[in-house]
PDB file of N, CA and C in Angstrom:
ATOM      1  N   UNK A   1     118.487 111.375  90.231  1.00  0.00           N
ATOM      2  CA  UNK A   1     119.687 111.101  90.991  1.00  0.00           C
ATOM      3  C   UNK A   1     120.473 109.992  90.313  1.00  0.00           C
ATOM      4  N   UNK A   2     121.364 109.719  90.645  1.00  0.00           N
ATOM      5  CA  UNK A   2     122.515 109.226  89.957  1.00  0.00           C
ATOM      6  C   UNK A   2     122.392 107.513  90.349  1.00  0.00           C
ATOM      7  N   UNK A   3     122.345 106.501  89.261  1.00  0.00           N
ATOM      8  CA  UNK A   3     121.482 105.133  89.585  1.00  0.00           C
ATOM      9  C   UNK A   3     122.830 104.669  90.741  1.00  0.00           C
ATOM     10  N   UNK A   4     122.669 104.315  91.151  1.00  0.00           N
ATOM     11  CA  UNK A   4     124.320 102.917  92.172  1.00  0.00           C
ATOM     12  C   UNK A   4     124.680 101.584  92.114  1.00  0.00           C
ATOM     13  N   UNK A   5     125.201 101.261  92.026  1.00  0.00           N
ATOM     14  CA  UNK A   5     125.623  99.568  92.195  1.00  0.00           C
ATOM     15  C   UNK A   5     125.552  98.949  93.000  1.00  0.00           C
ATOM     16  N   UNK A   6     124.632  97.734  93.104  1.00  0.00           N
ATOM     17  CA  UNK A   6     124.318  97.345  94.307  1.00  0.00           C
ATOM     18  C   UNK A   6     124.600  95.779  94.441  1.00  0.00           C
ATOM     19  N   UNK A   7     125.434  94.970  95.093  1.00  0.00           N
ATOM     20  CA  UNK A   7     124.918  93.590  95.302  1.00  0.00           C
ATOM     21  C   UNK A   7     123.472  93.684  95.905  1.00  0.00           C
ATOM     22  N   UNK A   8     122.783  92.626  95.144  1.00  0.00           N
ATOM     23  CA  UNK A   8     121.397  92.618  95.837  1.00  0.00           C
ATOM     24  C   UNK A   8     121.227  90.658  95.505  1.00  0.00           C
ATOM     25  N   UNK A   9     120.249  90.883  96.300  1.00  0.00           N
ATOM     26  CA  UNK A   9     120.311  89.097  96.804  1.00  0.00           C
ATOM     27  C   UNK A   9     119.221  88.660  95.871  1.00  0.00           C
ATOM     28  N   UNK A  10     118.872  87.725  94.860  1.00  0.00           N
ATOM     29  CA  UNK A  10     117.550  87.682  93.875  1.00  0.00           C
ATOM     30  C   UNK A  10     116.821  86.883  94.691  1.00  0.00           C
ATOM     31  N   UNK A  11     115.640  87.077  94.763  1.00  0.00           N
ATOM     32  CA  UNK A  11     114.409  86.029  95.424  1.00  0.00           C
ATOM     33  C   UNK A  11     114.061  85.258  94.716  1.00  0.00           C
ATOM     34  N   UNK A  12     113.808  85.424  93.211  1.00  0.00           N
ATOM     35  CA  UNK A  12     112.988  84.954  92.060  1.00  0.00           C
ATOM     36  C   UNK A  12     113.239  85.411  90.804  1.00  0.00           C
ATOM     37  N   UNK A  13     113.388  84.664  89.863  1.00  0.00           N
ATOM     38  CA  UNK A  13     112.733  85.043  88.482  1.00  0.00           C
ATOM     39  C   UNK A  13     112.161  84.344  88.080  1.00  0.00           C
ATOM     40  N   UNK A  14     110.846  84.659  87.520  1.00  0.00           N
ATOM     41  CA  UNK A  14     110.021  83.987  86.625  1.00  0.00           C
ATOM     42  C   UNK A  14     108.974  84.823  85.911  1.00  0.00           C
ATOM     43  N   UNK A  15     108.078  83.979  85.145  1.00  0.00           N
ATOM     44  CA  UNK A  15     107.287  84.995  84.312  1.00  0.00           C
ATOM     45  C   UNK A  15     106.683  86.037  84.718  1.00  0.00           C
ATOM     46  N   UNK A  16     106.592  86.432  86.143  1.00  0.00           N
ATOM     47  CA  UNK A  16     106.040  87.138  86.682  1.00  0.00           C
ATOM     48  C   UNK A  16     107.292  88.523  86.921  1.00  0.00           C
ATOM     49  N   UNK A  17     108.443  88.192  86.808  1.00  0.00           N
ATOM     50  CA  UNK A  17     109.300  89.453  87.157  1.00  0.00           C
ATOM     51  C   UNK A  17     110.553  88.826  87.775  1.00  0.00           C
ATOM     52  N   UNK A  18     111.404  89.860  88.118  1.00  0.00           N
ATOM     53  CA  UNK A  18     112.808  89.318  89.005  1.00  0.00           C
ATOM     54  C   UNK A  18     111.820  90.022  90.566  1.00  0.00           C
ATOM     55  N   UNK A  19     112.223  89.479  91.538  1.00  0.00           N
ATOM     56  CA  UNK A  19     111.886  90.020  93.089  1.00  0.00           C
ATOM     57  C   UNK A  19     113.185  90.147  93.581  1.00  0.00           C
ATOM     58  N   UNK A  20     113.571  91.052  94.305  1.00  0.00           N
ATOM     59  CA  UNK A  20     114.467  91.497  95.194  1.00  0.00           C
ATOM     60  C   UNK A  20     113.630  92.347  96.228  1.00  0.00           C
ATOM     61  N   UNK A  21     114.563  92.408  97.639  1.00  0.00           N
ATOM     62  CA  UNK A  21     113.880  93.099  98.657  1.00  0.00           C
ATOM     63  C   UNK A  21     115.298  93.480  99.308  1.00  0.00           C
ATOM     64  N   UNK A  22     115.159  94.495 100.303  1.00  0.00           N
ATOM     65  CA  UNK A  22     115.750  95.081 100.863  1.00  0.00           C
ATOM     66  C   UNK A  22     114.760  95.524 102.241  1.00  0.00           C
ATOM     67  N   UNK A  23     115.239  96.842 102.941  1.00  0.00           N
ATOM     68  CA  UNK A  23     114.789  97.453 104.465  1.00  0.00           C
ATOM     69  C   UNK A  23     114.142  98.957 104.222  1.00  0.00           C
ATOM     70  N   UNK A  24     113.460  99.353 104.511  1.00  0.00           N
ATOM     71  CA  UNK A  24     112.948 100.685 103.740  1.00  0.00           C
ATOM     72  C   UNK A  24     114.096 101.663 105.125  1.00  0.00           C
ATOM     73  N   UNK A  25     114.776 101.170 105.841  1.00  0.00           N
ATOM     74  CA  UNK A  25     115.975 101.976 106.003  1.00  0.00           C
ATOM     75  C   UNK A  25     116.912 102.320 105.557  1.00  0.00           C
ATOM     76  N   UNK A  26     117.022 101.377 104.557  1.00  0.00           N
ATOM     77  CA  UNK A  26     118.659 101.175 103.720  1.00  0.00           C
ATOM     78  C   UNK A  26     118.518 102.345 102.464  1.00  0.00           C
ATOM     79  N   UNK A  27     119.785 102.603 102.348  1.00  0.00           N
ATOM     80  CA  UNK A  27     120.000 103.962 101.345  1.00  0.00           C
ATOM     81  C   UNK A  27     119.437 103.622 100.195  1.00  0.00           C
ATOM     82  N   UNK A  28     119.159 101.862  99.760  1.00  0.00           N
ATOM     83  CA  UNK A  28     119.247 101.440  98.703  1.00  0.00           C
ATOM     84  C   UNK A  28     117.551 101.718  98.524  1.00  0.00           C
ATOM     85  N   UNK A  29     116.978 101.592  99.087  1.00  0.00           N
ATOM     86  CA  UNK A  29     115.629 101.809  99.431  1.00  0.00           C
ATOM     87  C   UNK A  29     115.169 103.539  98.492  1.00  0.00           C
ATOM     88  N   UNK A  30     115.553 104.636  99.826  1.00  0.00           N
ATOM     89  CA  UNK A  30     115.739 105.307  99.190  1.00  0.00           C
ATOM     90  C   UNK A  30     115.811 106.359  97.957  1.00  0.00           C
ATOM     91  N   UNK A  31     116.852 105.230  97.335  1.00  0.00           N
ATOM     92  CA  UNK A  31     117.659 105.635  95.648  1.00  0.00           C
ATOM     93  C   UNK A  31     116.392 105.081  94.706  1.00  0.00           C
ATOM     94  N   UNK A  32     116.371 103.617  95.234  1.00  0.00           N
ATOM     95  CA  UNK A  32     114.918 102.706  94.442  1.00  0.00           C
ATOM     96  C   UNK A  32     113.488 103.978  93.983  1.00  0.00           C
ATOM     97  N   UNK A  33     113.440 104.519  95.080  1.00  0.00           N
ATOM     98  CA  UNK A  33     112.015 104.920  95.243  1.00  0.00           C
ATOM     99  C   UNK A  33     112.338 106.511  94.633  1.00  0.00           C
ATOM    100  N   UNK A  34     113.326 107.306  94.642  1.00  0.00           N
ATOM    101  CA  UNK A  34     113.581 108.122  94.085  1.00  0.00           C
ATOM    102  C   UNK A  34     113.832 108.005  92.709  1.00  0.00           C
ATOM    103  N   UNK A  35     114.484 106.439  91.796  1.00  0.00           N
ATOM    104  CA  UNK A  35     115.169 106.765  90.999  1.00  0.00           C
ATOM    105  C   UNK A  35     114.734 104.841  90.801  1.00  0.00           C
ATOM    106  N   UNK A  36     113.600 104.754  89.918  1.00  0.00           N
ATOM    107  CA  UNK A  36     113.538 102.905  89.975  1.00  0.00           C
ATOM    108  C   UNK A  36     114.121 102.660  88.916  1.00  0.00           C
ATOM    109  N   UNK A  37     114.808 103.224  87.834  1.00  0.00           N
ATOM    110  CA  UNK A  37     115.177 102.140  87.028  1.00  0.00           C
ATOM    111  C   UNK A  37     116.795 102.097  87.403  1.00  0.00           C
ATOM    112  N   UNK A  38     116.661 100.640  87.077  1.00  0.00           N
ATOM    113  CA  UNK A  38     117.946  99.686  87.203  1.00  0.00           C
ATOM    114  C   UNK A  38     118.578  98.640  86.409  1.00  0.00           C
ATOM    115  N   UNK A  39     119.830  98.118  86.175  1.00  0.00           N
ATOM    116  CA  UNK A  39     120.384  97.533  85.373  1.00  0.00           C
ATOM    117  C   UNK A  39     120.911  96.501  86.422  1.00  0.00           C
ATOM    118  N   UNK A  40     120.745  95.080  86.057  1.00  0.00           N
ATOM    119  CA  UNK A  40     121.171  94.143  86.702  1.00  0.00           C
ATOM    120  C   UNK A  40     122.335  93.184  86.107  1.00  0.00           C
ATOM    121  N   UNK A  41     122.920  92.993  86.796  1.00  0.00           N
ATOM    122  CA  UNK A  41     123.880  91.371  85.971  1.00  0.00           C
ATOM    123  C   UNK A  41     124.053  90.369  86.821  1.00  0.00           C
ATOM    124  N   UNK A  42     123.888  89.074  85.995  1.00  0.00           N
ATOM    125  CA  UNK A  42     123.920  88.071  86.248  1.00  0.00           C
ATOM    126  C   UNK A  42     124.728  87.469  85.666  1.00  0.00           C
ATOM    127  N   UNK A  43     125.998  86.363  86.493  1.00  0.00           N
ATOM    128  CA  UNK A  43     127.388  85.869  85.368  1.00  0.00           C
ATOM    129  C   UNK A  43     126.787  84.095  85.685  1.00  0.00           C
ATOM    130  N   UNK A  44     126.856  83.392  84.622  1.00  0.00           N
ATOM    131  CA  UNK A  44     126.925  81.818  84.422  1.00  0.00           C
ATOM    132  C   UNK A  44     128.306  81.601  84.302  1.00  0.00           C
ATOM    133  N   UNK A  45     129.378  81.488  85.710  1.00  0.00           N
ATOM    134  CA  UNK A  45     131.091  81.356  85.467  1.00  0.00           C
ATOM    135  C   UNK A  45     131.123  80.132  84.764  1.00  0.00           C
ATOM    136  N   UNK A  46     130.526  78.939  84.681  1.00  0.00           N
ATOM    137  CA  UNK A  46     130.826  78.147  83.800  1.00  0.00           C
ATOM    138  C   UNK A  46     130.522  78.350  82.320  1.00  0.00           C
ATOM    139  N   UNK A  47     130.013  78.583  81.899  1.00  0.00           N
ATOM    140  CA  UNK A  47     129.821  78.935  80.408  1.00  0.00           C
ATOM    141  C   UNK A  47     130.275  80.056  79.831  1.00  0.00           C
ATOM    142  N   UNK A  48     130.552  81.206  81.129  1.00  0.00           N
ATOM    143  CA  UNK A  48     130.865  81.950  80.284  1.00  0.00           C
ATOM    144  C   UNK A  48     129.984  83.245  79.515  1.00  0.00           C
ATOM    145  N   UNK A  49     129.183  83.015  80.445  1.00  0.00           N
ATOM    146  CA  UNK A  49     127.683  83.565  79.520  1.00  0.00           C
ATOM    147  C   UNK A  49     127.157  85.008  80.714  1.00  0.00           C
ATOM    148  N   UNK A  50     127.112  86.287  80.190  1.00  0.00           N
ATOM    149  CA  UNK A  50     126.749  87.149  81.082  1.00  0.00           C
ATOM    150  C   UNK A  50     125.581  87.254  80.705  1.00  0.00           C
ATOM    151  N   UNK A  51     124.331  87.855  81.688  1.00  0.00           N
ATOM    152  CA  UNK A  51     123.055  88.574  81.189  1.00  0.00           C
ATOM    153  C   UNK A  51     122.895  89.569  82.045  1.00  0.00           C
ATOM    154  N   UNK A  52     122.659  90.523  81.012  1.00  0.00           N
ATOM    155  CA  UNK A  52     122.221  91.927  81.809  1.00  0.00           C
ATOM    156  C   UNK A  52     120.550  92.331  81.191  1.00  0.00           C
ATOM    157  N   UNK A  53     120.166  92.763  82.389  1.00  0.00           N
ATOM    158  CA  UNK A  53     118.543  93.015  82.321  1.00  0.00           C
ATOM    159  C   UNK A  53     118.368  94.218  82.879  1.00  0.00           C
ATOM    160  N   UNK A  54     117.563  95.191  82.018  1.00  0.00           N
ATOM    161  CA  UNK A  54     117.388  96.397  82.635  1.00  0.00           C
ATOM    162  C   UNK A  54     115.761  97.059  82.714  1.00  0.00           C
ATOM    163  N   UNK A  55     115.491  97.586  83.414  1.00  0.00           N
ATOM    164  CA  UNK A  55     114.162  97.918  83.496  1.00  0.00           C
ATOM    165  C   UNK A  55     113.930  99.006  84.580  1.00  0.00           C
ATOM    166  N   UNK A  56     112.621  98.800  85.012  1.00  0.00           N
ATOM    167  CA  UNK A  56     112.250  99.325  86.644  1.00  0.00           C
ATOM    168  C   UNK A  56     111.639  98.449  87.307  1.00  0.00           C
ATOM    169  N   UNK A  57     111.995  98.959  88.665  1.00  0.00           N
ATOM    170  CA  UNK A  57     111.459  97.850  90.098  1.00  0.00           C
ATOM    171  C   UNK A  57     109.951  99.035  90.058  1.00  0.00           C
ATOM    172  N   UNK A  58     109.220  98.195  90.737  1.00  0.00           N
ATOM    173  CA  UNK A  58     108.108  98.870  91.466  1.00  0.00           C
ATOM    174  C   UNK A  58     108.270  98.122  92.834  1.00  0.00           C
ATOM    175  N   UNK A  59     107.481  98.812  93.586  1.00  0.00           N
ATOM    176  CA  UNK A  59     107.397  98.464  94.997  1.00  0.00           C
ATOM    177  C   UNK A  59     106.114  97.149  94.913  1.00  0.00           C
ATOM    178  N   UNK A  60     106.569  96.666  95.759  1.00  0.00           N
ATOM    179  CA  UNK A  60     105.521  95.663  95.814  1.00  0.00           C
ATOM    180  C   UNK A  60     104.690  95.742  97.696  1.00  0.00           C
ATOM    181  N   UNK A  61     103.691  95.795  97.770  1.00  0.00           N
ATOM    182  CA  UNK A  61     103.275  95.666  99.016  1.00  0.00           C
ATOM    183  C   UNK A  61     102.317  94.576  99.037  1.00  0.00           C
ATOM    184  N   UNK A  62     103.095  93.347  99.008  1.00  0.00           N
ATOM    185  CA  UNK A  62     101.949  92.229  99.517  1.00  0.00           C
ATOM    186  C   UNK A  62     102.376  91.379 100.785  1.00  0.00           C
ATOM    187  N   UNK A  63     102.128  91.400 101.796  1.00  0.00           N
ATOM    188  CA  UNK A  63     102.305  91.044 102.941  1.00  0.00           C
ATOM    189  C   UNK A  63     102.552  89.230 102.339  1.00  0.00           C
ATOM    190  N   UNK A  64     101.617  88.527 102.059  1.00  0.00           N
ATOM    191  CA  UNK A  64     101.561  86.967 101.648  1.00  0.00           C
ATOM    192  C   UNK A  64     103.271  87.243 100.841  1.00  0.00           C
ATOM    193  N   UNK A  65     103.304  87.865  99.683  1.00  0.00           N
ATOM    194  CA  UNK A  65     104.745  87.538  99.085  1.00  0.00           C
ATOM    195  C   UNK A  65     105.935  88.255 100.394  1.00  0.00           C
ATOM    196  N   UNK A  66     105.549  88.758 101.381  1.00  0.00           N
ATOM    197  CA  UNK A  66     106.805  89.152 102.079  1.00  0.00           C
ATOM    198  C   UNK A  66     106.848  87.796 103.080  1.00  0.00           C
ATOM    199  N   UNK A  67     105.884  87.547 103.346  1.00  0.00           N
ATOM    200  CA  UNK A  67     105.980  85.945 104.212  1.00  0.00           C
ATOM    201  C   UNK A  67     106.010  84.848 103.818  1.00  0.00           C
ATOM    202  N   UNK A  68     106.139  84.635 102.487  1.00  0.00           N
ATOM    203  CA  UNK A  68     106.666  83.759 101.513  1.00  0.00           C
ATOM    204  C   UNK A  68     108.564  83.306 101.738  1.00  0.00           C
ATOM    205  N   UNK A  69     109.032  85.389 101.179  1.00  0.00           N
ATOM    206  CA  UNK A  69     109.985  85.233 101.209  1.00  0.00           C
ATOM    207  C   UNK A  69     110.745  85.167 102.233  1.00  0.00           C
ATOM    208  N   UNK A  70     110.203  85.998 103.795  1.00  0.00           N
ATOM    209  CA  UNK A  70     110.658  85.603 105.149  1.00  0.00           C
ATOM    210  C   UNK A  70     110.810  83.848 105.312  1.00  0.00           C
ATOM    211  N   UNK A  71     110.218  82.930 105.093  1.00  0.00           N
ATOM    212  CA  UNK A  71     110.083  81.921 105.295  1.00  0.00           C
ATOM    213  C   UNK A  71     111.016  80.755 104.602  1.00  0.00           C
ATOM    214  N   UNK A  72     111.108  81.412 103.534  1.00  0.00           N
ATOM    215  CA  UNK A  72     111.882  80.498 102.034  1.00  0.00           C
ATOM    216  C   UNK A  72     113.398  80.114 103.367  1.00  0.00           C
ATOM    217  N   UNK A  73     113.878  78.877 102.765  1.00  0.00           N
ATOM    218  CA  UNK A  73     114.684  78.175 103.779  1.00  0.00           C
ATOM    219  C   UNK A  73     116.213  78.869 103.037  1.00  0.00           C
ATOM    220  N   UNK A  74     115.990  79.711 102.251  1.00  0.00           N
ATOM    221  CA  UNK A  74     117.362  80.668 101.892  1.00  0.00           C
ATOM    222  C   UNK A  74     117.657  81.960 102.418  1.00  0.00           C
ATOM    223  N   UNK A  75     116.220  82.343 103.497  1.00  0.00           N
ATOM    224  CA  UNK A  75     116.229  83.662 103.810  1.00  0.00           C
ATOM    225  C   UNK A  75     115.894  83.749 105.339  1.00  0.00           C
ATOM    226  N   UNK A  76     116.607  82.553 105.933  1.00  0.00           N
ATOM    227  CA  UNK A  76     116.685  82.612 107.319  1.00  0.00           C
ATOM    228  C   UNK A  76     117.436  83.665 108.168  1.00  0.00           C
ATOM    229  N   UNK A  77     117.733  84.641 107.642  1.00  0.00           N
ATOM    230  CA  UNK A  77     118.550  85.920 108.201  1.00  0.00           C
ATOM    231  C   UNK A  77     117.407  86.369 108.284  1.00  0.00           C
ATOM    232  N   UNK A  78     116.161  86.241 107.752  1.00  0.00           N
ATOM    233  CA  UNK A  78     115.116  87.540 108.123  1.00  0.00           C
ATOM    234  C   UNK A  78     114.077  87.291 108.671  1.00  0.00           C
ATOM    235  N   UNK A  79     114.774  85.581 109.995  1.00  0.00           N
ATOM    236  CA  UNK A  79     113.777  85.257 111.120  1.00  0.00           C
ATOM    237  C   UNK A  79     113.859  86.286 111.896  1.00  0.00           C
ATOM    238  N   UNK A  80     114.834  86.759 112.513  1.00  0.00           N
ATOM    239  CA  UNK A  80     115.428  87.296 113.370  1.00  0.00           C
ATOM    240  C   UNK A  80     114.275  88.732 113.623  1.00  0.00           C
ATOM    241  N   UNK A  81     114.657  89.155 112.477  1.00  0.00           N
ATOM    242  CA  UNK A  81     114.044  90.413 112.175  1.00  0.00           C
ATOM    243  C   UNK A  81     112.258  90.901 112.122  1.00  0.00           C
ATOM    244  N   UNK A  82     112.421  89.562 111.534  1.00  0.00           N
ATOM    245  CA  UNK A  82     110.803  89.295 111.596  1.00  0.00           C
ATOM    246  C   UNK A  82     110.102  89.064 112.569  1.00  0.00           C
ATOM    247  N   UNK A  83     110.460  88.506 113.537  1.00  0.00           N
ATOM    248  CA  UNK A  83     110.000  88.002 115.074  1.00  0.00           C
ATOM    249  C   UNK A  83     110.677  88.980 116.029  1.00  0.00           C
ATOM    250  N   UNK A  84     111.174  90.122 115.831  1.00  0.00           N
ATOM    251  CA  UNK A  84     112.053  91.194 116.897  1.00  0.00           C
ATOM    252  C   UNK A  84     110.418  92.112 117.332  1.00  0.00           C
ATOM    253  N   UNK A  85     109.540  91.907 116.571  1.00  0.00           N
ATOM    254  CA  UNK A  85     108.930  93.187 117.298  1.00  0.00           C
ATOM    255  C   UNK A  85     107.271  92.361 116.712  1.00  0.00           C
ATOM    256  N   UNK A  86     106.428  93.798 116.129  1.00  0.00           N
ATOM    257  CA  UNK A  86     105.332  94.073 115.674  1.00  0.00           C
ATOM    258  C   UNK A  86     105.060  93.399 114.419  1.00  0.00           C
ATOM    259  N   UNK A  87     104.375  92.075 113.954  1.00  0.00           N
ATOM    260  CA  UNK A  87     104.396  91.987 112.727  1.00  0.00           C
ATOM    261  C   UNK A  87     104.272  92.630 111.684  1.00  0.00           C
ATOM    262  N   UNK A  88     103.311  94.081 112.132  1.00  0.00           N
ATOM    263  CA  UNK A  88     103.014  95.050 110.993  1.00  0.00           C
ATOM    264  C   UNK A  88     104.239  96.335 110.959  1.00  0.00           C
ATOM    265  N   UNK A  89     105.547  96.065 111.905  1.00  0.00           N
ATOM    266  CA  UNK A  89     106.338  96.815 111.969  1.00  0.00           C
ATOM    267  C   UNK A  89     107.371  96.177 110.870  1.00  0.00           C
ATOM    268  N   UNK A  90     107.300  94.971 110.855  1.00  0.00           N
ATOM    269  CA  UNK A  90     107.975  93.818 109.887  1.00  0.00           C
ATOM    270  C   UNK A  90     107.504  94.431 108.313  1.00  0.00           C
ATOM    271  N   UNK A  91     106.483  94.201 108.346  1.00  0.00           N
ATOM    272  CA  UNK A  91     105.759  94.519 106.651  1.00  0.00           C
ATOM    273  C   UNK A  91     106.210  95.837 106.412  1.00  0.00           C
ATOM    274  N   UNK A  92     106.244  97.237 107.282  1.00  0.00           N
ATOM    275  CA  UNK A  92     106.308  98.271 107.029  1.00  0.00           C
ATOM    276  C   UNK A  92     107.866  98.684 106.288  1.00  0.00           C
ATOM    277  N   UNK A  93     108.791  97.654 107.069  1.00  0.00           N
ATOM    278  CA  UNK A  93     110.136  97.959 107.049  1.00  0.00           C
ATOM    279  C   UNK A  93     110.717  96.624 106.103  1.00  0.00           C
ATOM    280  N   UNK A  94     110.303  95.718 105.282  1.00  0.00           N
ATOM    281  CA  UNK A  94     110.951  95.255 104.821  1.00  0.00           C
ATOM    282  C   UNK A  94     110.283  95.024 103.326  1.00  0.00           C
ATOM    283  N   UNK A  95     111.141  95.782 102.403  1.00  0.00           N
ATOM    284  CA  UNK A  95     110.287  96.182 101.159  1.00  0.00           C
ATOM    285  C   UNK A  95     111.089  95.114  99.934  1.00  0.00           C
ATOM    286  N   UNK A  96     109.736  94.792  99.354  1.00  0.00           N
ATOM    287  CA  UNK A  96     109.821  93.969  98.049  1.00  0.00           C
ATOM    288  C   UNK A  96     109.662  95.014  96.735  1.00  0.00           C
ATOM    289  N   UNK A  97     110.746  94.449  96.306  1.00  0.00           N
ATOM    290  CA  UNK A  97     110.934  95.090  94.658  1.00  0.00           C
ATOM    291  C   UNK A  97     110.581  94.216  93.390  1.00  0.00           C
ATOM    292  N   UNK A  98     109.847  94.482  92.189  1.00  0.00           N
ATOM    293  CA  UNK A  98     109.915  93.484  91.127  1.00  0.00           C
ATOM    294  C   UNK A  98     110.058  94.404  90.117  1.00  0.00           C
ATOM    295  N   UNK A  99     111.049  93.947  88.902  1.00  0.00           N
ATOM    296  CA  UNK A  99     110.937  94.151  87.660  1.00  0.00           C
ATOM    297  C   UNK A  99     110.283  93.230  86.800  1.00  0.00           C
ATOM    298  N   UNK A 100     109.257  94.200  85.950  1.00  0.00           N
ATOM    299  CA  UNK A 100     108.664  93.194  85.007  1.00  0.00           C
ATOM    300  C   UNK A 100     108.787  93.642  83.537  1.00  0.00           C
ATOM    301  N   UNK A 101     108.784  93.479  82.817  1.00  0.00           N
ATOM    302  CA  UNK A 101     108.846  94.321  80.957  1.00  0.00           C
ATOM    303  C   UNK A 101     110.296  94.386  81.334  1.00  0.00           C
ATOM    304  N   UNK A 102     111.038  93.512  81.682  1.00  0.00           N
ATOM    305  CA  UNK A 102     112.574  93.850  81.623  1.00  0.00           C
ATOM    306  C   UNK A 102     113.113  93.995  80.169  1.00  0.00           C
ATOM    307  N   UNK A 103     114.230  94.634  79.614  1.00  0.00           N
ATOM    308  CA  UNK A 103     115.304  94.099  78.253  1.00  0.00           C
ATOM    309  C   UNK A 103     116.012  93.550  79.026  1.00  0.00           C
ATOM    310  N   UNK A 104     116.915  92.391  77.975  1.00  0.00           N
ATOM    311  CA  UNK A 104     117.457  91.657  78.561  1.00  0.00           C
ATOM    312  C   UNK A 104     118.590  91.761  77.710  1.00  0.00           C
ATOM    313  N   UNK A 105     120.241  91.430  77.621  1.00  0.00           N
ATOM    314  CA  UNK A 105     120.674  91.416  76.504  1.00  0.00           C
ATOM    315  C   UNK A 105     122.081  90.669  77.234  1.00  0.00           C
ATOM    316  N   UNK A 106     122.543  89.550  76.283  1.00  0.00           N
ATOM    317  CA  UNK A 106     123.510  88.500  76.740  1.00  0.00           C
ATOM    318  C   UNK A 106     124.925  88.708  76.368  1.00  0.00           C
ATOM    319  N   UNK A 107     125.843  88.294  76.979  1.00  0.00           N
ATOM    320  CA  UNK A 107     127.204  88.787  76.298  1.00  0.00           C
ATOM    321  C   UNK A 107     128.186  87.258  76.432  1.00  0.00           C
ATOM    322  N   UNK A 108     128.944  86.940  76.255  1.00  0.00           N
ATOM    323  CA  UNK A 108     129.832  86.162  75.931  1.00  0.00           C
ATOM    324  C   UNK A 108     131.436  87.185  75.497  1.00  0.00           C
ATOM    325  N   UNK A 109     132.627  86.559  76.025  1.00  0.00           N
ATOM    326  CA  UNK A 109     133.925  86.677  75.096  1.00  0.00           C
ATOM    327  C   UNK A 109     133.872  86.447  73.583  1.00  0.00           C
ATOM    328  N   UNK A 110     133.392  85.626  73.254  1.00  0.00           N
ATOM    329  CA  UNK A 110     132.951  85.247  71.981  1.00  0.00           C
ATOM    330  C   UNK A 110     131.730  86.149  70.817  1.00  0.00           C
ATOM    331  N   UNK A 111     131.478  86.906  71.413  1.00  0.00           N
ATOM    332  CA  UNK A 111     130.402  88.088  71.171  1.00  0.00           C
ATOM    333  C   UNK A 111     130.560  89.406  71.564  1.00  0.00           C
ATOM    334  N   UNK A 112     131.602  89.499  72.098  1.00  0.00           N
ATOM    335  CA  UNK A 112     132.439  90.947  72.622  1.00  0.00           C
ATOM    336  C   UNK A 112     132.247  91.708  71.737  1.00  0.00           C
ATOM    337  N   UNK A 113     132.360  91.857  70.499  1.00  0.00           N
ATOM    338  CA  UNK A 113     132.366  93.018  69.521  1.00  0.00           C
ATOM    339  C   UNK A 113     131.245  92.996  68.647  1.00  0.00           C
ATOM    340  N   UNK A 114     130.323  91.850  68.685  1.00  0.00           N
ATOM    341  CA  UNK A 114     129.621  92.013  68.203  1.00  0.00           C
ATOM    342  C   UNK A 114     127.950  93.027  68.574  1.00  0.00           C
ATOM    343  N   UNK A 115     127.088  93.595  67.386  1.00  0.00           N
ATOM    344  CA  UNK A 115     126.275  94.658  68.071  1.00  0.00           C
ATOM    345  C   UNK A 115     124.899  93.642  69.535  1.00  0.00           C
ATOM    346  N   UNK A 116     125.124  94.381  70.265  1.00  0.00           N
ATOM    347  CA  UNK A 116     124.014  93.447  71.243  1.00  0.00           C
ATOM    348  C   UNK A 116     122.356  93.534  70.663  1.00  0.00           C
ATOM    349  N   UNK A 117     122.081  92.407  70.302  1.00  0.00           N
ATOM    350  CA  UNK A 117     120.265  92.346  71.045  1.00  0.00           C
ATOM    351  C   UNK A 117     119.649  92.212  71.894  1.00  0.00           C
ATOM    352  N   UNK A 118     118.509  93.526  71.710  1.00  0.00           N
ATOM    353  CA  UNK A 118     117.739  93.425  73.292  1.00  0.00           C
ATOM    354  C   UNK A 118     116.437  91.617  72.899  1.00  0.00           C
ATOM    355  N   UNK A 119     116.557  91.385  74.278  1.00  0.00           N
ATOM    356  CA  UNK A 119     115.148  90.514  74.373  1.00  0.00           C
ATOM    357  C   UNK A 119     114.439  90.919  75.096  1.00  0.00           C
ATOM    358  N   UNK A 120     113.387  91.115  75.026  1.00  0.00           N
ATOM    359  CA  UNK A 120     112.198  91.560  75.685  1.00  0.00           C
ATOM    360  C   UNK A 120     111.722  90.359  77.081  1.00  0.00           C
ATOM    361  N   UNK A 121     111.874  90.781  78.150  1.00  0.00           N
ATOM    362  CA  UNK A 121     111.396  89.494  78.901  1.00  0.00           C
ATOM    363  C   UNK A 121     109.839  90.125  79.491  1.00  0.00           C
TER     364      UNK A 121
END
């Protein structure tokens, strides 16, 4: 199926992967699980500096990293949600994504025409 464009909210990057999550209701869900690879961008407006990273998400099912990220003091939209019902109705419906073995490849105005290198993250 045909990949989509998505704002998606980042949880994390580090050596371990990028994390993003979403609702296993949402279309985006879905597309993920039908169709995991994805291309991301990230802009640094001060410098000037784009990075795009492409890979695949896998699903992640670890309850500890979903109550990590329920908790993180940036993701207070998903008290609400989290405390509406069944805790194991919570875990079922709110799905963690990670890319890991990403390419990565940087762009600049200043590098516009020039050929891109991948980096391996």
């Amino acid at each position: 199926d045909q990949p989509r464009v998505r704002g998606m909210l980042l949880f994390r990057a580090d050596e371990n992967g990028l994390v993003f999550h979403s609702g296993t209701m949402k279309d985006v869900y879905a597309q993920i699980s039908k169709n995991p690879k994805v291309e991301c961008c990230f802009n640094d407006f001060k410098t000037g500096r784009q990075l795009r990273v492409r890979g695949q998400l896998e699903i992640v099912n670890d309850n500890a990293l979903k109550d990590e990220i329920a908790s993180h003091p940036s993701r207070t939209f998903l008290k609400p949600w989290k405390e509406s019902g069944e805790l194991s109705d919570f875990y079922q419906t709110f799905a963690v994504f990670r890319m890991t073995d990403g390419i990565g490849v940087t762009w600049t105005m200043d590098t516009n025409f020039a050929p891109k290198v991948d980096i391996a993250l």
